[in-house]
N, C-alpha and C. Protein backbone atom coordinates (compact mmCIF):
# COMPACT_ATOMS: atom_id res chain seq x y z
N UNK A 1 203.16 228.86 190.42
CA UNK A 1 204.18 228.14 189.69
C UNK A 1 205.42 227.97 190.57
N UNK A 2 206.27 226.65 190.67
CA UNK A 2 207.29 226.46 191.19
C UNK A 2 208.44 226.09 189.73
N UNK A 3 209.19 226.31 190.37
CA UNK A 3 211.01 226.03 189.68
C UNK A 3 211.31 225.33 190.48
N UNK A 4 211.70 223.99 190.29
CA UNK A 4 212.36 223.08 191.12
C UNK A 4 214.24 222.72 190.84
N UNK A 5 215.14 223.16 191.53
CA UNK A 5 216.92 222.69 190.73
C UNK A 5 216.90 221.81 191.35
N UNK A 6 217.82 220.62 191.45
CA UNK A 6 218.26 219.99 192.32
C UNK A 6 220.04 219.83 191.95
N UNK A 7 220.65 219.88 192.74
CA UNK A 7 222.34 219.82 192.68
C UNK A 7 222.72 218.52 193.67
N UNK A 8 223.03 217.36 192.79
CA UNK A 8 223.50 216.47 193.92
C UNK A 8 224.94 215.94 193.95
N UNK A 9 225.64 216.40 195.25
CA UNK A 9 227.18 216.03 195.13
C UNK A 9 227.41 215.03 196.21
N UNK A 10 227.50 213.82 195.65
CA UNK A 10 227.96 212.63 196.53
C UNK A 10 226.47 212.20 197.29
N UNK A 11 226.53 212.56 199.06
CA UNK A 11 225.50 212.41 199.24
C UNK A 11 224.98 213.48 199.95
N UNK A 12 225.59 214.87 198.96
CA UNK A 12 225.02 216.16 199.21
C UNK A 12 223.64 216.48 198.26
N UNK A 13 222.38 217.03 198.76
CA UNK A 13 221.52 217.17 197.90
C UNK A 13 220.88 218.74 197.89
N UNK A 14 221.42 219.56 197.15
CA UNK A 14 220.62 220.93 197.28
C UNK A 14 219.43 221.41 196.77
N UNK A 15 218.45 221.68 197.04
CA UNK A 15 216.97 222.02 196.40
C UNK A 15 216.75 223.19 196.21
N UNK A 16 217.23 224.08 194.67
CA UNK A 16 216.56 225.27 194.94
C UNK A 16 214.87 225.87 194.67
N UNK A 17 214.37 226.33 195.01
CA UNK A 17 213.16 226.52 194.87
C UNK A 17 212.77 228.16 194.43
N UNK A 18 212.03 228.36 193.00
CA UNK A 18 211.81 229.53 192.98
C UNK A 18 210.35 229.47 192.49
N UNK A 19 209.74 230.22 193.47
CA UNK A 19 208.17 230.76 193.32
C UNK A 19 207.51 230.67 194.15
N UNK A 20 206.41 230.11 193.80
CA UNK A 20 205.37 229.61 194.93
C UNK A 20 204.89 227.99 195.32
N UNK A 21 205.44 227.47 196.93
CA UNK A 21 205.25 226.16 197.39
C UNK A 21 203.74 226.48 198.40
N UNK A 22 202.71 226.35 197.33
CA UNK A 22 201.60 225.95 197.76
C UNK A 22 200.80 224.53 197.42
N UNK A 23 199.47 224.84 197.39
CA UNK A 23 198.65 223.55 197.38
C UNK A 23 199.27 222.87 195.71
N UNK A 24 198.87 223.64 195.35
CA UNK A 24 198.97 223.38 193.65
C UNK A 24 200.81 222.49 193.28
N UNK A 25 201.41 223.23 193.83
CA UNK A 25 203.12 222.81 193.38
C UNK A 25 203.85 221.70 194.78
N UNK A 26 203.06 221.87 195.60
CA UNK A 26 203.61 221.28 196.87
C UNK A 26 203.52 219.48 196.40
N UNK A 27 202.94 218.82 195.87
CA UNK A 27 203.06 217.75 195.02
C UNK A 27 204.77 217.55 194.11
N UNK A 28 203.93 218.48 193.40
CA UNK A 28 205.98 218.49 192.73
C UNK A 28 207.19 218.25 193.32
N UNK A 29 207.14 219.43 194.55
CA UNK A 29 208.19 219.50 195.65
C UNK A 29 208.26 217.67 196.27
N UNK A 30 207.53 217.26 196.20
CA UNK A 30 207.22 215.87 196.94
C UNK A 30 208.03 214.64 196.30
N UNK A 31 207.60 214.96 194.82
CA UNK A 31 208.06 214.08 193.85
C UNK A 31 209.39 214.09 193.96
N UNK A 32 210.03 215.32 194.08
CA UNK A 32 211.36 215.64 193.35
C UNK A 32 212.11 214.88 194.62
N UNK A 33 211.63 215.10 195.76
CA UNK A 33 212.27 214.48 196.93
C UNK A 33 212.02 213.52 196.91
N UNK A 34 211.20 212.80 196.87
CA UNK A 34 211.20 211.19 197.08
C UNK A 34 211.91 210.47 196.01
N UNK A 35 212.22 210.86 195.16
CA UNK A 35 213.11 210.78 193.77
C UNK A 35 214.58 210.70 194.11
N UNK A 36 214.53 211.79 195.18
CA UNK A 36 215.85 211.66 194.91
C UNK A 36 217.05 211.90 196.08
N UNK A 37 216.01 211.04 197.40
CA UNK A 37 216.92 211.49 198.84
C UNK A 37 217.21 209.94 199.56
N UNK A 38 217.16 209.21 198.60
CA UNK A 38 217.84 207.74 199.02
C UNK A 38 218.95 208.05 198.99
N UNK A 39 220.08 207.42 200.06
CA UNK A 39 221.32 207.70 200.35
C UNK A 39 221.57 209.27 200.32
N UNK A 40 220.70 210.12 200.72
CA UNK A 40 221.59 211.29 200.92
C UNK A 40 221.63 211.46 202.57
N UNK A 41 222.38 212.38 202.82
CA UNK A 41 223.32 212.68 204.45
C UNK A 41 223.14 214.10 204.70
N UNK A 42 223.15 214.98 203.95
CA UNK A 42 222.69 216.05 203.73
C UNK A 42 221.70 216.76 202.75
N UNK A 43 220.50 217.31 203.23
CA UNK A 43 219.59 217.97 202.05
C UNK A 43 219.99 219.17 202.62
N UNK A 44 219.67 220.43 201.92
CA UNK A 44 219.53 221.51 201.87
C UNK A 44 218.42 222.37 201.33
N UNK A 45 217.64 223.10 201.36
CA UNK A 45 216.78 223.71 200.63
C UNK A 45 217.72 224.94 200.50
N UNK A 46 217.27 225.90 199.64
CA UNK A 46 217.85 227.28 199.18
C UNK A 46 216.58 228.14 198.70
N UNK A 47 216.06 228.84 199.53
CA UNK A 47 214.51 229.53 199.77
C UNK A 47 214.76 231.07 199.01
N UNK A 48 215.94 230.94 198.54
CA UNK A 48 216.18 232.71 197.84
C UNK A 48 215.43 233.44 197.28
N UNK A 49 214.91 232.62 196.36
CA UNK A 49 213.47 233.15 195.18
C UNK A 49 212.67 232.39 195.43
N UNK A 50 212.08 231.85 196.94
CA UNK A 50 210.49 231.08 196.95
C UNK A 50 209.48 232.45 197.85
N UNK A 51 208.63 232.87 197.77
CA UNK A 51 208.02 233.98 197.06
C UNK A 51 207.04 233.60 198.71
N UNK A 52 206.25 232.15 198.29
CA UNK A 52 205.79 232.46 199.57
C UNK A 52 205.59 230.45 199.80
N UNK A 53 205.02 229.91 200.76
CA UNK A 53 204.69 228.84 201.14
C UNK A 53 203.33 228.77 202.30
N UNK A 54 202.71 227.21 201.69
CA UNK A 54 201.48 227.37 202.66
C UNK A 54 201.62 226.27 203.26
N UNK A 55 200.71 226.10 203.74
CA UNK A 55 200.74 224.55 204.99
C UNK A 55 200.70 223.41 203.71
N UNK A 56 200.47 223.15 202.95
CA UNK A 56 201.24 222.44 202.27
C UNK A 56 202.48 222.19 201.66
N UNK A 57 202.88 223.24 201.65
CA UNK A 57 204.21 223.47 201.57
C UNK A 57 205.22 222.93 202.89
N UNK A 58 204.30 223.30 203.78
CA UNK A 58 205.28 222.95 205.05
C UNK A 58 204.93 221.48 205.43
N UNK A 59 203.66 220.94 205.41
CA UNK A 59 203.92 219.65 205.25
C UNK A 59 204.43 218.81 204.80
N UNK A 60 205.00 219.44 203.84
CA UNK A 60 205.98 218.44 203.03
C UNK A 60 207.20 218.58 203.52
N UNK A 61 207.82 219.80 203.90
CA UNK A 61 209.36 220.03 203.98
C UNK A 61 209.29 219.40 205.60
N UNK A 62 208.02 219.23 206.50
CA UNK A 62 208.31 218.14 207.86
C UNK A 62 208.21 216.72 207.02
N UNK A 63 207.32 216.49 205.98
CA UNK A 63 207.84 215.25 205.70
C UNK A 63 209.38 214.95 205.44
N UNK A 64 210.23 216.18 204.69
CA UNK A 64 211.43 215.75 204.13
C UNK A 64 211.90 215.54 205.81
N UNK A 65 212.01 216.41 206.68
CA UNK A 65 212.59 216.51 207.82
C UNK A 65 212.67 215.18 208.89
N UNK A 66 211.96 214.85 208.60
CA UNK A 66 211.15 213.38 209.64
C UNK A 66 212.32 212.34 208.59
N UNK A 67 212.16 212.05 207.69
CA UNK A 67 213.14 211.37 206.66
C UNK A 67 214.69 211.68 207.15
N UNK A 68 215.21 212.63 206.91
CA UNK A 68 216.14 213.31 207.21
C UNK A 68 216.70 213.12 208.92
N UNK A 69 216.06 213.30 210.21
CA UNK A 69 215.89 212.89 210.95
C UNK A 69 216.86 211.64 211.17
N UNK A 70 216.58 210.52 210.32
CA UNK A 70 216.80 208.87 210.44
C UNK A 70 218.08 208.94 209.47
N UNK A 71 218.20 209.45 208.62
CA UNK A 71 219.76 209.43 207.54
C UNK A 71 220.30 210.56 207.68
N UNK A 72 220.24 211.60 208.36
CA UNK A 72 221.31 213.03 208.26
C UNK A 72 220.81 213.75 208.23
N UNK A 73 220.91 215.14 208.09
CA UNK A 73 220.77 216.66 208.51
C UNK A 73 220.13 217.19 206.89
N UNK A 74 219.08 218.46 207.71
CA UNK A 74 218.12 219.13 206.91
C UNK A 74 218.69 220.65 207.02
N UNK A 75 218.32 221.56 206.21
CA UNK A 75 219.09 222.81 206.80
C UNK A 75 217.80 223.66 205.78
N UNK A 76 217.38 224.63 205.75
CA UNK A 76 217.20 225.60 204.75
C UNK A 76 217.51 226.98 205.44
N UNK A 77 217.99 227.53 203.79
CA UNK A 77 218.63 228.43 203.90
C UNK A 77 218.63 229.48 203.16
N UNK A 78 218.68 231.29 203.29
CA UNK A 78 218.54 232.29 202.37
C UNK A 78 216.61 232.50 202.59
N UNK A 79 216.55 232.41 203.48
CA UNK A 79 214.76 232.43 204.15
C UNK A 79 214.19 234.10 203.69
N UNK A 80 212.63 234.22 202.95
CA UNK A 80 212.82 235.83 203.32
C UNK A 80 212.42 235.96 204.08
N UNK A 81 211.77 237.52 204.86
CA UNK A 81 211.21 237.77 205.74
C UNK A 81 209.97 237.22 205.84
N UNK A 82 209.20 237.46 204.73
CA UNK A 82 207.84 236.70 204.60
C UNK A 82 207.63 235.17 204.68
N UNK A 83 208.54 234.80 204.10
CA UNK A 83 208.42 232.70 204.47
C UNK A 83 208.72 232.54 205.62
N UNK A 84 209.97 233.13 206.50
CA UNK A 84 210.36 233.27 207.95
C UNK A 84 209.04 233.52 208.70
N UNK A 85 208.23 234.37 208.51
CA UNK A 85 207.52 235.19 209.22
C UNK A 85 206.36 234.07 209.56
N UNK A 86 206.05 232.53 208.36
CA UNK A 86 205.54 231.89 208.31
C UNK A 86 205.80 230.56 209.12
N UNK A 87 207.19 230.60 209.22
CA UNK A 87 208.15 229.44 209.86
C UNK A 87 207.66 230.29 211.18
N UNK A 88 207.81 231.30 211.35
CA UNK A 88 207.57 232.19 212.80
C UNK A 88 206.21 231.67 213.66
N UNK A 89 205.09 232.08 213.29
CA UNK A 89 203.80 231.82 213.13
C UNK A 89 203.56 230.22 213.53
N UNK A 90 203.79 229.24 212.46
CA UNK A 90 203.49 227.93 212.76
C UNK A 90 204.77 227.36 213.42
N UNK A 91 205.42 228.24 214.26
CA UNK A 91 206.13 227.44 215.10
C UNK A 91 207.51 226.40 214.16
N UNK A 92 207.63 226.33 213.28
CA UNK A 92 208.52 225.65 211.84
C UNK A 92 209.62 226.32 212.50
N UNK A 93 209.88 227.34 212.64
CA UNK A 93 211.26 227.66 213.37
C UNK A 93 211.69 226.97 214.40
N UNK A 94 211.11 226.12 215.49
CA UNK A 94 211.74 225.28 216.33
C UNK A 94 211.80 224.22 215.79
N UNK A 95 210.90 223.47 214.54
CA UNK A 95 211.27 222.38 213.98
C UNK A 95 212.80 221.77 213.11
N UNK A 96 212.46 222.81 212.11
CA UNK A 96 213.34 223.35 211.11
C UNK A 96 215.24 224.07 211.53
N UNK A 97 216.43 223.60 211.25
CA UNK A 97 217.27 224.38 210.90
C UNK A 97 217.19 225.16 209.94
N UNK A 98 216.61 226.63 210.42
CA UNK A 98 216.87 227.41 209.27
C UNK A 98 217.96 228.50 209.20
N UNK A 99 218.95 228.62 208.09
CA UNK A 99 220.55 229.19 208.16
C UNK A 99 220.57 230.43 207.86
């Protein structure tokens, strides 16, 4: 199960995420972004309470990134050790600003 927030100020967009961004919810995560990152300059993710993520999960957040890329800056942030450890692993740490 995922929790999806979204907080959008101007063309600030924050994503919080609580649970699990796997096969099953990584769709959702997809939706919510393509929904809603026209004209934004900044996204943010906020990883505080996301529990764990799989390669679908991360395919999506390089899709947001590649997007992001061409209109402004990606950041995620509040990483745990275990999603880090995953960003570690598949190399997502040299892709990714993570804060």
């Amino acid at each position: 199960m995922l929790n999806i927030e979204k907080k959008a100020e101007g063309t600030n967009l924050e994503v919080k995420l609580t649970g699990r961004l796997d096969t099953v919810t990584a769709p959702q995560l997809e939706g919510a972004i393509k929904e809603s990152i026209e004209g934004v300059t900044d996204l943010s993710f906020d990883f505080s309470e996301l529990e764990y993520i799989s390669s679908a999960g991360l395919r999506v957040l390089l899709a947001a990134q590649k997007i992001m890329n061409k209109q402004g800056t990606m950041a995620v942030r509040n990483v745990s050790d275990e999603v880090n450890e995953i960003f570690e692993v598949t190399g997502f740490t040299d892709i990714l600003s993570i804060e």
